[in-house]
C-alpha atoms as a PDB file:
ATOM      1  CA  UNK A   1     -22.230   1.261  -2.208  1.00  0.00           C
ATOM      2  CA  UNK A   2     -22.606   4.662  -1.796  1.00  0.00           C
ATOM      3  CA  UNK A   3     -21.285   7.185  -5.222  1.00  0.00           C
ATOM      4  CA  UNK A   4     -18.139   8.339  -4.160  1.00  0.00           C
ATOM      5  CA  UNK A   5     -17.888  10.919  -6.722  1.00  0.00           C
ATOM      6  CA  UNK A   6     -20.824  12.520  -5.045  1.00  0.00           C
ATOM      7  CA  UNK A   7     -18.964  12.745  -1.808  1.00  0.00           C
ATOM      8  CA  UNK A   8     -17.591  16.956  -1.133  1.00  0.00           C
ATOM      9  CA  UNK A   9     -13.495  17.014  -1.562  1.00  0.00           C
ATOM     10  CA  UNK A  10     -13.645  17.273   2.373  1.00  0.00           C
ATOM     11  CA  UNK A  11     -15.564  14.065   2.788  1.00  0.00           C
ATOM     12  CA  UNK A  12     -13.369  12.554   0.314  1.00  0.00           C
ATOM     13  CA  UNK A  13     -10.186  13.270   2.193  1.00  0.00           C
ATOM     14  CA  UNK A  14     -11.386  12.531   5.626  1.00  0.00           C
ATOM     15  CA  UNK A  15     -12.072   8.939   4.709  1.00  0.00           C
ATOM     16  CA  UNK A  16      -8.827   8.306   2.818  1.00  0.00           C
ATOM     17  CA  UNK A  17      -7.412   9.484   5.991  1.00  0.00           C
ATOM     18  CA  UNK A  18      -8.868   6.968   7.674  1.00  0.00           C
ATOM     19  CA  UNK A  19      -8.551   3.165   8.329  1.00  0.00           C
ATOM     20  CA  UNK A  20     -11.636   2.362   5.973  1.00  0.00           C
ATOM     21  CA  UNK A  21     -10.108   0.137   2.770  1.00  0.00           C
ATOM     22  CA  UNK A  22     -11.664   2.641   0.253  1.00  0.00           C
ATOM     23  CA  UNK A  23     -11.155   5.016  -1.076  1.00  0.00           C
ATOM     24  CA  UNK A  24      -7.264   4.347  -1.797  1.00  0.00           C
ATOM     25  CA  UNK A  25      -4.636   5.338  -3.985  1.00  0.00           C
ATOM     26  CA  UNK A  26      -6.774   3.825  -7.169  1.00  0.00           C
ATOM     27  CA  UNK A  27      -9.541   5.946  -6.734  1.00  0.00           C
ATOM     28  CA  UNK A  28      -6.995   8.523  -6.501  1.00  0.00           C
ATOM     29  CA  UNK A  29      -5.514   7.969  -9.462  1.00  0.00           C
ATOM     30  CA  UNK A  30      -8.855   7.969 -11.236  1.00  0.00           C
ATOM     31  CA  UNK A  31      -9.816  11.226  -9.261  1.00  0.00           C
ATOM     32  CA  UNK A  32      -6.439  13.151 -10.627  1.00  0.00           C
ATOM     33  CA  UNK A  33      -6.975  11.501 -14.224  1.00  0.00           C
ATOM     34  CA  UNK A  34     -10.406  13.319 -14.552  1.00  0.00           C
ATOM     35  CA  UNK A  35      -8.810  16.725 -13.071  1.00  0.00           C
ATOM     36  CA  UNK A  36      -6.166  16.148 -15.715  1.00  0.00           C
ATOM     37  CA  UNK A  37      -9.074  15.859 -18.590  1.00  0.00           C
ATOM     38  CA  UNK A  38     -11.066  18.594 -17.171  1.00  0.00           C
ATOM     39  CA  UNK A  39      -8.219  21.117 -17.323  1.00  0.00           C
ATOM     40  CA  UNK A  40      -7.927  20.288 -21.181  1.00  0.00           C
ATOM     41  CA  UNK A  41     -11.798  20.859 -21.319  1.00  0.00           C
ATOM     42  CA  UNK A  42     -11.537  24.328 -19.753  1.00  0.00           C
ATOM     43  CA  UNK A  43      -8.657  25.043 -22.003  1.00  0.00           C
ATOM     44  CA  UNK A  44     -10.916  23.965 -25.322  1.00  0.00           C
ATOM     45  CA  UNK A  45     -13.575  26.244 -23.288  1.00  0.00           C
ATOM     46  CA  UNK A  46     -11.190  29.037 -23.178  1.00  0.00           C
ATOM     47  CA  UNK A  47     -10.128  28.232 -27.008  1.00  0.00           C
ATOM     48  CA  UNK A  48     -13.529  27.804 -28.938  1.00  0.00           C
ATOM     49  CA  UNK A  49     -14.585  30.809 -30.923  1.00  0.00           C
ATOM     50  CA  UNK A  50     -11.241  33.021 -31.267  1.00  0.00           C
ATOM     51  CA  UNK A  51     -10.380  34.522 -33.966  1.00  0.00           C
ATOM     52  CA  UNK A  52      -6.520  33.979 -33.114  1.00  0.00           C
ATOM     53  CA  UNK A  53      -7.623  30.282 -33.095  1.00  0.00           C
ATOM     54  CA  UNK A  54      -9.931  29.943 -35.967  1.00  0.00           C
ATOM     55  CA  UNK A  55      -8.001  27.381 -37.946  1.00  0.00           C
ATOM     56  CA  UNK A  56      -8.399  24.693 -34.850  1.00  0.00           C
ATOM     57  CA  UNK A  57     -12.027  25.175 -34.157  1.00  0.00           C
ATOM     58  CA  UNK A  58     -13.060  21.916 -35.479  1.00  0.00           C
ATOM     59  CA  UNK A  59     -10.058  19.958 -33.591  1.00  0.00           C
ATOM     60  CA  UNK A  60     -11.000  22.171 -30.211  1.00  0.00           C
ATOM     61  CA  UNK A  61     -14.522  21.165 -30.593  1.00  0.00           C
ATOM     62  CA  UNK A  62     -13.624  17.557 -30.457  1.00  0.00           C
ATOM     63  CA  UNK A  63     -11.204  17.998 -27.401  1.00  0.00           C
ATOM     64  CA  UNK A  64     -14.240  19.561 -25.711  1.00  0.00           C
ATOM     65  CA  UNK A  65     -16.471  16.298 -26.237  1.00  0.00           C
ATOM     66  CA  UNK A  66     -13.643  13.946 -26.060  1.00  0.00           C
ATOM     67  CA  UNK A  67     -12.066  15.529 -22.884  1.00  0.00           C
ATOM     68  CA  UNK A  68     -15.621  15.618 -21.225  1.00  0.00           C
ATOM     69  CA  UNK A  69     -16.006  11.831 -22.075  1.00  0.00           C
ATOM     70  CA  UNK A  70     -12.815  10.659 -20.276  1.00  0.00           C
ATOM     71  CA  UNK A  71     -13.385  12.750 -17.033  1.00  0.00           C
ATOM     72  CA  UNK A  72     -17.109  10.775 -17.053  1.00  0.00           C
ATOM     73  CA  UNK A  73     -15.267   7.733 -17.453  1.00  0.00           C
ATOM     74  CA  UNK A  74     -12.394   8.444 -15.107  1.00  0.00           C
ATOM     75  CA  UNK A  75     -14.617   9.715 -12.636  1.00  0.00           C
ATOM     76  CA  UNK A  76     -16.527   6.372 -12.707  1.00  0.00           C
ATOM     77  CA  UNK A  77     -13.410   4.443 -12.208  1.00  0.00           C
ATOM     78  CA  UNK A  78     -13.445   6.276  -8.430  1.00  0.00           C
ATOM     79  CA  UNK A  79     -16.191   3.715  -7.888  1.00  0.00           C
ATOM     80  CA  UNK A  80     -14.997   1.199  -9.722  1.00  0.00           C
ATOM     81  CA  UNK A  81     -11.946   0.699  -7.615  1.00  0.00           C
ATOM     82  CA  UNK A  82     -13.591   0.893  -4.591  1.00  0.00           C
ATOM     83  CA  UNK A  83     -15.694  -1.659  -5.435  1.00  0.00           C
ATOM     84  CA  UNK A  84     -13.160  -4.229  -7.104  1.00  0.00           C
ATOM     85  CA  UNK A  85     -11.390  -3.649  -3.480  1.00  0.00           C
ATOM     86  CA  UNK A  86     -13.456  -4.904  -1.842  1.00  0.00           C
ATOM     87  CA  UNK A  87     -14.172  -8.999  -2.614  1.00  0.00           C
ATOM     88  CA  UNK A  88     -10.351  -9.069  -1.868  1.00  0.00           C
ATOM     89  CA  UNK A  89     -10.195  -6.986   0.957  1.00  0.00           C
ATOM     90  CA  UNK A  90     -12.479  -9.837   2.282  1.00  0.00           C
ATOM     91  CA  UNK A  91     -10.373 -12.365   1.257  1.00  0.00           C
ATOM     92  CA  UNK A  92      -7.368 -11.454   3.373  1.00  0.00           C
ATOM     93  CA  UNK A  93      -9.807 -12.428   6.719  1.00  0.00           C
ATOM     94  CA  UNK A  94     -11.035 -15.971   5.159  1.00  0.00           C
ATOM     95  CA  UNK A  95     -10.196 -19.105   7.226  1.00  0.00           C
ATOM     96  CA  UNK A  96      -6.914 -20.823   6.087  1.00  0.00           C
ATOM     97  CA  UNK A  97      -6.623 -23.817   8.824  1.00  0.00           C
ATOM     98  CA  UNK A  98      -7.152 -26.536   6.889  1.00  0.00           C
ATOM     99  CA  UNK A  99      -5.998 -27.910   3.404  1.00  0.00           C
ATOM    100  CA  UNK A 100      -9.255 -27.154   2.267  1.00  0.00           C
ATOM    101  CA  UNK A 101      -9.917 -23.670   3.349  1.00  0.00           C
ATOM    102  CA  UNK A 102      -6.710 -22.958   2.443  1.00  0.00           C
ATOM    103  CA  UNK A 103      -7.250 -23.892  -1.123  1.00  0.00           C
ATOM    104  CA  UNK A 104     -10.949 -22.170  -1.261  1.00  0.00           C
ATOM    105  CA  UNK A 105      -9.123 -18.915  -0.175  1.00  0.00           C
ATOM    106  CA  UNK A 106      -6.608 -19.339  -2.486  1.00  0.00           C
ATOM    107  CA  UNK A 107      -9.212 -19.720  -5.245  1.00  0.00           C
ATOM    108  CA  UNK A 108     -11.303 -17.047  -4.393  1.00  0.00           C
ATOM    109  CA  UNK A 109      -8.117 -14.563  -3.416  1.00  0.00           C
ATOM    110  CA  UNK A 110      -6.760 -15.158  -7.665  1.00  0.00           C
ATOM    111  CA  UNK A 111     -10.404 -14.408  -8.552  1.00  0.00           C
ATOM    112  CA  UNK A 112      -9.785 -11.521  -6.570  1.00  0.00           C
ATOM    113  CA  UNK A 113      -6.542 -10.199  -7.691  1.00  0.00           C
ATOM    114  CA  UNK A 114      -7.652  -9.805 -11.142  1.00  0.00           C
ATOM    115  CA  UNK A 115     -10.985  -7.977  -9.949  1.00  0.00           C
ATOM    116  CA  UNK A 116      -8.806  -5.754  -8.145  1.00  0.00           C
ATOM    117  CA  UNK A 117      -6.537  -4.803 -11.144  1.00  0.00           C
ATOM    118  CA  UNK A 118      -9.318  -3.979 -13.453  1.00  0.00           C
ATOM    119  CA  UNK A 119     -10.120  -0.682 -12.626  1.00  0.00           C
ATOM    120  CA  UNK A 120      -6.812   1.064 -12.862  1.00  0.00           C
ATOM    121  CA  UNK A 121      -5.901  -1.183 -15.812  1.00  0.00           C
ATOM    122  CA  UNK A 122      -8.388   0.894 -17.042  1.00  0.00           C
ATOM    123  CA  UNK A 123      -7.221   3.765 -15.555  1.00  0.00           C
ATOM    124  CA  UNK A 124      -3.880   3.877 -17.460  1.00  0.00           C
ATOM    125  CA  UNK A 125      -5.656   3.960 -20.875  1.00  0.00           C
ATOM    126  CA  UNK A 126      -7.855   6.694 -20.043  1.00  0.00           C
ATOM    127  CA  UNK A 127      -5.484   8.497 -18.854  1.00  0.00           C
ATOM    128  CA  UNK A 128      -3.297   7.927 -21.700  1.00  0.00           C
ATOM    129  CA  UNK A 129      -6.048   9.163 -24.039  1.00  0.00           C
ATOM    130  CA  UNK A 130      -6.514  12.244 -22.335  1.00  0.00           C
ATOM    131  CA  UNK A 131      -2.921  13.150 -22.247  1.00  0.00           C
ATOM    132  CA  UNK A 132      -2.798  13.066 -25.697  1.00  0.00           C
ATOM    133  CA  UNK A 133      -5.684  15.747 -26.233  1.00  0.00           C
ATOM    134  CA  UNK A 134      -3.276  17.851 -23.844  1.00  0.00           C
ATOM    135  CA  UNK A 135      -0.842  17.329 -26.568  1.00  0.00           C
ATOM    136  CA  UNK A 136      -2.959  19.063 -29.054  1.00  0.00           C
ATOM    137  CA  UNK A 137      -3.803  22.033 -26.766  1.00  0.00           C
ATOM    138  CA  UNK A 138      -0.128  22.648 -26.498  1.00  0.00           C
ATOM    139  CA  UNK A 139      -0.513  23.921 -29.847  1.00  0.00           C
ATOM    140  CA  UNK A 140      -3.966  24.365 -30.685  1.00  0.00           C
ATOM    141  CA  UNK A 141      -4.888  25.672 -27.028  1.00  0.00           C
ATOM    142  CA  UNK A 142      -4.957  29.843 -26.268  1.00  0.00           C
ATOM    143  CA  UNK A 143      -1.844  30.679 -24.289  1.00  0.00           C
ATOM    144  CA  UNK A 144      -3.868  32.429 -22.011  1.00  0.00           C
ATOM    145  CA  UNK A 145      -4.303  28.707 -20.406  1.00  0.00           C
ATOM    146  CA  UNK A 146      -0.995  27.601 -21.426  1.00  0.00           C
ATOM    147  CA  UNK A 147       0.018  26.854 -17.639  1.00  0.00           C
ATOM    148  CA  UNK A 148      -3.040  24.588 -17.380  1.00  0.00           C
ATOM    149  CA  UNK A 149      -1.621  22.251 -20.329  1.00  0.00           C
ATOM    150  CA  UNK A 150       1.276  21.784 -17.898  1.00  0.00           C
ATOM    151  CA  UNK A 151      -1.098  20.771 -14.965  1.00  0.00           C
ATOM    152  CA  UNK A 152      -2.918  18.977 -16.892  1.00  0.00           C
ATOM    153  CA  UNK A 153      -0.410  16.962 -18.270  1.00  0.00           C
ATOM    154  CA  UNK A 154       1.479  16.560 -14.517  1.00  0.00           C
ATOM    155  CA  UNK A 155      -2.334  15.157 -13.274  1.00  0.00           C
ATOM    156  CA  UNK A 156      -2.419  12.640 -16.206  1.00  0.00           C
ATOM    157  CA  UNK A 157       1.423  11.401 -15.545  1.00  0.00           C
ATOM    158  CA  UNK A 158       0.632  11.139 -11.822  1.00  0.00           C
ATOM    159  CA  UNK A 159      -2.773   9.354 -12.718  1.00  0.00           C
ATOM    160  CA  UNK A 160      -1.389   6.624 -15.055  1.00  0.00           C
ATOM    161  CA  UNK A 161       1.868   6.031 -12.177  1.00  0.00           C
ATOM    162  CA  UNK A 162       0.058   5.778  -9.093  1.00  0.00           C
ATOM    163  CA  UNK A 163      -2.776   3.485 -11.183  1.00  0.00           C
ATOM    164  CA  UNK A 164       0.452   1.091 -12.082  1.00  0.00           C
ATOM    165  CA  UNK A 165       1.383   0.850  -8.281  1.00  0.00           C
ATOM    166  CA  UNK A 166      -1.842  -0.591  -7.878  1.00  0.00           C
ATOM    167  CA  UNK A 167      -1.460  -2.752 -10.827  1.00  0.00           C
ATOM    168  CA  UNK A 168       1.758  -4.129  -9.839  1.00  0.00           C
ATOM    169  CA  UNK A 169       1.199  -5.003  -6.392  1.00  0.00           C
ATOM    170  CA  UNK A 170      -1.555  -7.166  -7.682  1.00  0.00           C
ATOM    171  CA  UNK A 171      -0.099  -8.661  -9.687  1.00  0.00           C
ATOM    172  CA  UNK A 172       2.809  -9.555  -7.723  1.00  0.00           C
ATOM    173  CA  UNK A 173       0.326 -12.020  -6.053  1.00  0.00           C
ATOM    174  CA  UNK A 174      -1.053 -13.371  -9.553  1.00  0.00           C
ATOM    175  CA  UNK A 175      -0.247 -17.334 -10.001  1.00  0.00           C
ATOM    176  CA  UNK A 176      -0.927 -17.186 -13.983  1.00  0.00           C
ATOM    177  CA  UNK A 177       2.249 -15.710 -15.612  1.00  0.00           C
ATOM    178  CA  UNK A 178       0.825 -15.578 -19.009  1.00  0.00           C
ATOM    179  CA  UNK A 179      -2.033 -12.842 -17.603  1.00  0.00           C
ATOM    180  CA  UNK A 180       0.285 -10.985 -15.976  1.00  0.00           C
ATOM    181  CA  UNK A 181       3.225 -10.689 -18.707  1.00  0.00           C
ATOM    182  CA  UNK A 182      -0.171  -9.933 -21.187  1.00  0.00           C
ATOM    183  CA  UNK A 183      -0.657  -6.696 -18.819  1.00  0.00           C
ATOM    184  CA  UNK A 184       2.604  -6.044 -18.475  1.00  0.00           C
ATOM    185  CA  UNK A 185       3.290  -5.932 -22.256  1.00  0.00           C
ATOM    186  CA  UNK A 186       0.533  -3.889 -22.789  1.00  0.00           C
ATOM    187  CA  UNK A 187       0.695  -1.296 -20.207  1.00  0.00           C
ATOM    188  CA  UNK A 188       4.221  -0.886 -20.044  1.00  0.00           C
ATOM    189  CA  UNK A 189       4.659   0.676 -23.146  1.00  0.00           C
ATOM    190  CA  UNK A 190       1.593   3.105 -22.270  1.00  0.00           C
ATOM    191  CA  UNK A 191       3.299   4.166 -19.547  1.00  0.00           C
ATOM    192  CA  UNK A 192       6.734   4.748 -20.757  1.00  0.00           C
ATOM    193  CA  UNK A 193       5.205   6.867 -23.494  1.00  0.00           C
ATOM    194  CA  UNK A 194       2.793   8.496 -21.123  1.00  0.00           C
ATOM    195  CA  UNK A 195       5.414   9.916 -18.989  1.00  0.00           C
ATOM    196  CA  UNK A 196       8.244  10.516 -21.972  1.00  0.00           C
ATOM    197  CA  UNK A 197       4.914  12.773 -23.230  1.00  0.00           C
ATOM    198  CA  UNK A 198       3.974  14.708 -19.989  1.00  0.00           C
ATOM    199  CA  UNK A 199       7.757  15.266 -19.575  1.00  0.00           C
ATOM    200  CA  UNK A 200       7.651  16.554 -22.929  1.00  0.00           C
ATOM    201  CA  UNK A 201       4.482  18.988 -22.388  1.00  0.00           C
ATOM    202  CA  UNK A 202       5.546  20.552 -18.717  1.00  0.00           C
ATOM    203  CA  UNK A 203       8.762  21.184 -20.237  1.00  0.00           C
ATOM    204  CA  UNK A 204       7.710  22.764 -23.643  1.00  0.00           C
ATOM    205  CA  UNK A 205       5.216  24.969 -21.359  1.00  0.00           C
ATOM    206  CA  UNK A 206       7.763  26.116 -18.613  1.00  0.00           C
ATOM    207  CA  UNK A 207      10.001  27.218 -21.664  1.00  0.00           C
ATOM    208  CA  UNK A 208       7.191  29.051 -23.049  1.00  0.00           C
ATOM    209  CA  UNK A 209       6.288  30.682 -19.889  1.00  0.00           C
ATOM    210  CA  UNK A 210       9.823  31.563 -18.599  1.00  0.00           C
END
Protein backbone atom coordinates (compact mmCIF):
# COMPACT_ATOMS: atom_id res chain seq x y z
CA UNK A 1 0.00 0.00 0.00
CA UNK A 2 1.21 3.08 -0.96
CA UNK A 3 2.65 5.71 2.34
CA UNK A 4 -0.03 7.93 2.77
CA UNK A 5 1.87 10.29 4.80
CA UNK A 6 3.94 10.88 1.74
CA UNK A 7 0.92 11.91 -0.21
CA UNK A 8 0.85 16.37 -0.67
CA UNK A 9 -2.22 17.81 1.66
CA UNK A 10 -3.95 18.22 -1.86
CA UNK A 11 -3.65 14.58 -2.74
CA UNK A 12 -4.70 13.78 0.64
CA UNK A 13 -7.96 15.65 0.45
CA UNK A 14 -8.92 14.74 -3.02
CA UNK A 15 -9.09 11.09 -2.10
CA UNK A 16 -10.99 11.51 1.17
CA UNK A 17 -13.31 13.28 -1.06
CA UNK A 18 -13.78 10.51 -2.90
CA UNK A 19 -15.60 7.09 -2.85
CA UNK A 20 -12.21 5.15 -2.18
CA UNK A 21 -12.60 3.41 1.61
CA UNK A 22 -9.29 5.08 2.75
CA UNK A 23 -8.27 7.40 3.85
CA UNK A 24 -11.28 8.08 6.42
CA UNK A 25 -12.00 9.79 9.46
CA UNK A 26 -9.20 7.46 11.39
CA UNK A 27 -6.49 8.51 9.42
CA UNK A 28 -7.82 11.82 10.12
CA UNK A 29 -7.74 11.65 13.47
CA UNK A 30 -4.17 10.39 13.41
CA UNK A 31 -3.30 13.23 10.83
CA UNK A 32 -4.73 16.12 13.40
CA UNK A 33 -3.07 14.18 16.47
CA UNK A 34 0.46 14.69 14.89
CA UNK A 35 -0.45 18.51 13.94
CA UNK A 36 -1.47 18.73 17.58
CA UNK A 37 2.20 17.30 18.72
CA UNK A 38 4.00 19.25 16.19
CA UNK A 39 2.60 22.59 17.37
CA UNK A 40 3.99 21.70 20.97
CA UNK A 41 7.37 20.89 19.17
CA UNK A 42 7.52 24.32 17.50
CA UNK A 43 6.54 25.86 20.74
CA UNK A 44 9.64 23.88 22.68
CA UNK A 45 11.53 25.21 19.36
CA UNK A 46 10.46 28.66 20.06
CA UNK A 47 11.22 28.06 23.99
CA UNK A 48 14.78 26.37 24.10
CA UNK A 49 17.59 28.71 24.94
CA UNK A 50 15.78 31.92 26.57
CA UNK A 51 16.90 33.47 29.14
CA UNK A 52 13.19 34.34 30.31
CA UNK A 53 12.86 30.50 30.23
CA UNK A 54 16.03 29.23 31.66
CA UNK A 55 14.60 27.38 34.62
CA UNK A 56 12.53 24.90 32.08
CA UNK A 57 15.27 24.14 29.68
CA UNK A 58 15.69 20.65 30.74
CA UNK A 59 11.70 19.96 30.78
CA UNK A 60 11.52 21.90 27.11
CA UNK A 61 14.23 19.72 25.89
CA UNK A 62 12.25 16.66 26.65
CA UNK A 63 8.94 18.07 25.09
CA UNK A 64 11.08 18.59 21.98
CA UNK A 65 12.07 14.73 21.77
CA UNK A 66 8.93 13.51 23.26
CA UNK A 67 6.61 15.72 21.06
CA UNK A 68 8.70 14.67 17.91
CA UNK A 69 8.19 10.94 18.93
CA UNK A 70 4.35 11.04 19.04
CA UNK A 71 3.90 12.99 15.69
CA UNK A 72 6.27 9.85 14.17
CA UNK A 73 3.98 7.61 15.78
CA UNK A 74 0.74 9.40 15.03
CA UNK A 75 1.74 9.96 11.66
CA UNK A 76 2.22 6.17 11.22
CA UNK A 77 -1.17 5.46 12.52
CA UNK A 78 -2.40 7.38 8.99
CA UNK A 79 -1.28 4.06 7.52
CA UNK A 80 -2.17 2.02 10.00
CA UNK A 81 -5.83 2.72 9.69
CA UNK A 82 -5.92 2.50 6.25
CA UNK A 83 -4.65 -0.66 6.30
CA UNK A 84 -6.71 -2.29 9.28
CA UNK A 85 -9.73 -0.93 6.90
CA UNK A 86 -9.28 -2.73 4.65
CA UNK A 87 -9.66 -6.86 5.49
CA UNK A 88 -13.13 -5.56 6.67
CA UNK A 89 -13.97 -3.40 4.03
CA UNK A 90 -13.70 -6.78 2.14
CA UNK A 91 -15.73 -8.48 4.36
CA UNK A 92 -18.90 -6.47 3.84
CA UNK A 93 -18.89 -8.04 -0.11
CA UNK A 94 -18.29 -11.87 1.10
CA UNK A 95 -21.00 -14.40 0.09
CA UNK A 96 -23.66 -14.94 2.87
CA UNK A 97 -26.21 -17.49 1.00
CA UNK A 98 -25.72 -20.33 2.77
CA UNK A 99 -25.39 -21.42 6.52
CA UNK A 100 -21.96 -21.90 5.85
CA UNK A 101 -20.82 -18.80 4.16
CA UNK A 102 -22.73 -17.08 6.40
CA UNK A 103 -20.84 -18.34 9.35
CA UNK A 104 -17.23 -18.01 7.49
CA UNK A 105 -18.17 -14.27 7.01
CA UNK A 106 -19.21 -13.93 10.28
CA UNK A 107 -15.87 -15.34 11.48
CA UNK A 108 -13.73 -13.50 9.40
CA UNK A 109 -15.97 -10.02 9.77
CA UNK A 110 -15.17 -10.35 14.19
CA UNK A 111 -11.55 -10.96 13.12
CA UNK A 112 -12.08 -7.93 11.34
CA UNK A 113 -13.72 -5.63 13.70
CA UNK A 114 -11.00 -5.84 16.12
CA UNK A 115 -8.29 -5.21 13.26
CA UNK A 116 -10.21 -2.27 12.46
CA UNK A 117 -10.26 -0.77 16.03
CA UNK A 118 -6.61 -1.08 16.60
CA UNK A 119 -5.29 1.77 15.09
CA UNK A 120 -7.28 4.54 16.66
CA UNK A 121 -7.30 2.58 19.94
CA UNK A 122 -4.01 3.60 19.56
CA UNK A 123 -4.74 6.78 18.47
CA UNK A 124 -6.47 7.93 21.71
CA UNK A 125 -3.33 7.20 23.82
CA UNK A 126 -1.07 9.05 21.71
CA UNK A 127 -2.98 11.63 21.58
CA UNK A 128 -3.53 11.69 25.17
CA UNK A 129 0.24 11.76 25.74
CA UNK A 130 0.79 14.59 23.65
CA UNK A 131 -1.86 16.68 25.18
CA UNK A 132 -0.29 16.45 28.25
CA UNK A 133 3.18 17.94 27.00
CA UNK A 134 0.75 20.87 25.81
CA UNK A 135 -0.05 21.07 29.41
CA UNK A 136 3.45 21.83 30.34
CA UNK A 137 3.97 24.44 27.58
CA UNK A 138 1.08 26.30 29.03
CA UNK A 139 3.45 27.18 31.60
CA UNK A 140 6.79 26.35 30.62
CA UNK A 141 6.17 27.46 26.84
CA UNK A 142 7.21 31.39 25.63
CA UNK A 143 4.00 33.36 25.29
CA UNK A 144 5.09 34.43 22.13
CA UNK A 145 3.43 30.88 20.98
CA UNK A 146 0.90 30.93 23.59
CA UNK A 147 -2.02 30.79 20.88
CA UNK A 148 -0.42 27.63 19.47
CA UNK A 149 -0.88 25.76 23.00
CA UNK A 150 -4.56 26.46 22.34
CA UNK A 151 -4.42 24.86 18.78
CA UNK A 152 -2.59 22.44 19.80
CA UNK A 153 -4.60 21.34 22.45
CA UNK A 154 -8.10 21.83 20.14
CA UNK A 155 -6.09 19.26 17.41
CA UNK A 156 -5.40 16.71 20.23
CA UNK A 157 -9.23 16.91 21.65
CA UNK A 158 -10.51 16.60 18.07
CA UNK A 159 -7.90 13.71 17.44
CA UNK A 160 -8.76 11.50 20.47
CA UNK A 161 -13.00 12.23 19.60
CA UNK A 162 -13.14 11.54 16.09
CA UNK A 163 -10.57 8.29 16.84
CA UNK A 164 -13.52 7.11 19.46
CA UNK A 165 -16.21 7.42 16.63
CA UNK A 166 -14.28 4.98 14.92
CA UNK A 167 -13.85 2.92 17.93
CA UNK A 168 -17.38 2.80 18.78
CA UNK A 169 -18.91 1.98 15.63
CA UNK A 170 -16.76 -1.07 15.70
CA UNK A 171 -17.43 -2.08 18.33
CA UNK A 172 -21.04 -1.80 18.12
CA UNK A 173 -20.66 -4.88 15.79
CA UNK A 174 -18.27 -6.81 18.34
CA UNK A 175 -19.99 -10.27 19.61
CA UNK A 176 -17.44 -10.59 22.72
CA UNK A 177 -18.72 -8.20 25.48
CA UNK A 178 -15.86 -8.76 27.73
CA UNK A 179 -13.35 -7.11 24.80
CA UNK A 180 -15.41 -4.48 24.26
CA UNK A 181 -16.35 -3.34 28.01
CA UNK A 182 -12.14 -3.94 28.45
CA UNK A 183 -11.86 -0.94 25.75
CA UNK A 184 -14.44 0.81 26.93
CA UNK A 185 -13.10 0.94 30.53
CA UNK A 186 -9.95 1.88 29.42
CA UNK A 187 -10.50 4.51 26.93
CA UNK A 188 -13.29 6.12 28.43
CA UNK A 189 -11.61 7.56 31.14
CA UNK A 190 -8.77 8.82 28.61
CA UNK A 191 -11.14 10.56 26.93
CA UNK A 192 -13.13 12.22 29.55
CA UNK A 193 -9.86 13.53 30.93
CA UNK A 194 -8.55 14.35 27.52
CA UNK A 195 -11.25 16.71 26.74
CA UNK A 196 -11.87 18.08 30.61
CA UNK A 197 -7.83 18.97 29.83
CA UNK A 198 -8.03 20.64 26.32
CA UNK A 199 -11.10 22.50 27.71
CA UNK A 200 -8.95 23.48 30.41
CA UNK A 201 -5.86 24.70 28.12
CA UNK A 202 -8.01 26.73 25.24
CA UNK A 203 -9.66 28.35 28.03
CA UNK A 204 -6.62 29.28 30.29
CA UNK A 205 -5.00 30.61 26.83
CA UNK A 206 -8.04 32.72 25.52
CA UNK A 207 -7.98 34.35 29.11
CA UNK A 208 -4.44 35.02 28.74
CA UNK A 209 -4.73 36.41 25.36
CA UNK A 210 -7.93 38.53 25.82
Amino acid sequence: MESIPSWSCEKFTDELNSKAPVPGGGSVAALVGSLGSALAGMVAALTTGKKKYAEYEEDIQRILKESRALQDELMQQINRDAENFLPLSRCYGLPAGTDEEKAVKEKKMQEALRTAVAAPIDIIKIAYKALKLQEELLEKGSRIALSDVGCGALCLKSSMQMAWLNVIINLKSIHDPDYVESVRNELLPLLEEGEALADRIYASVEDHLS
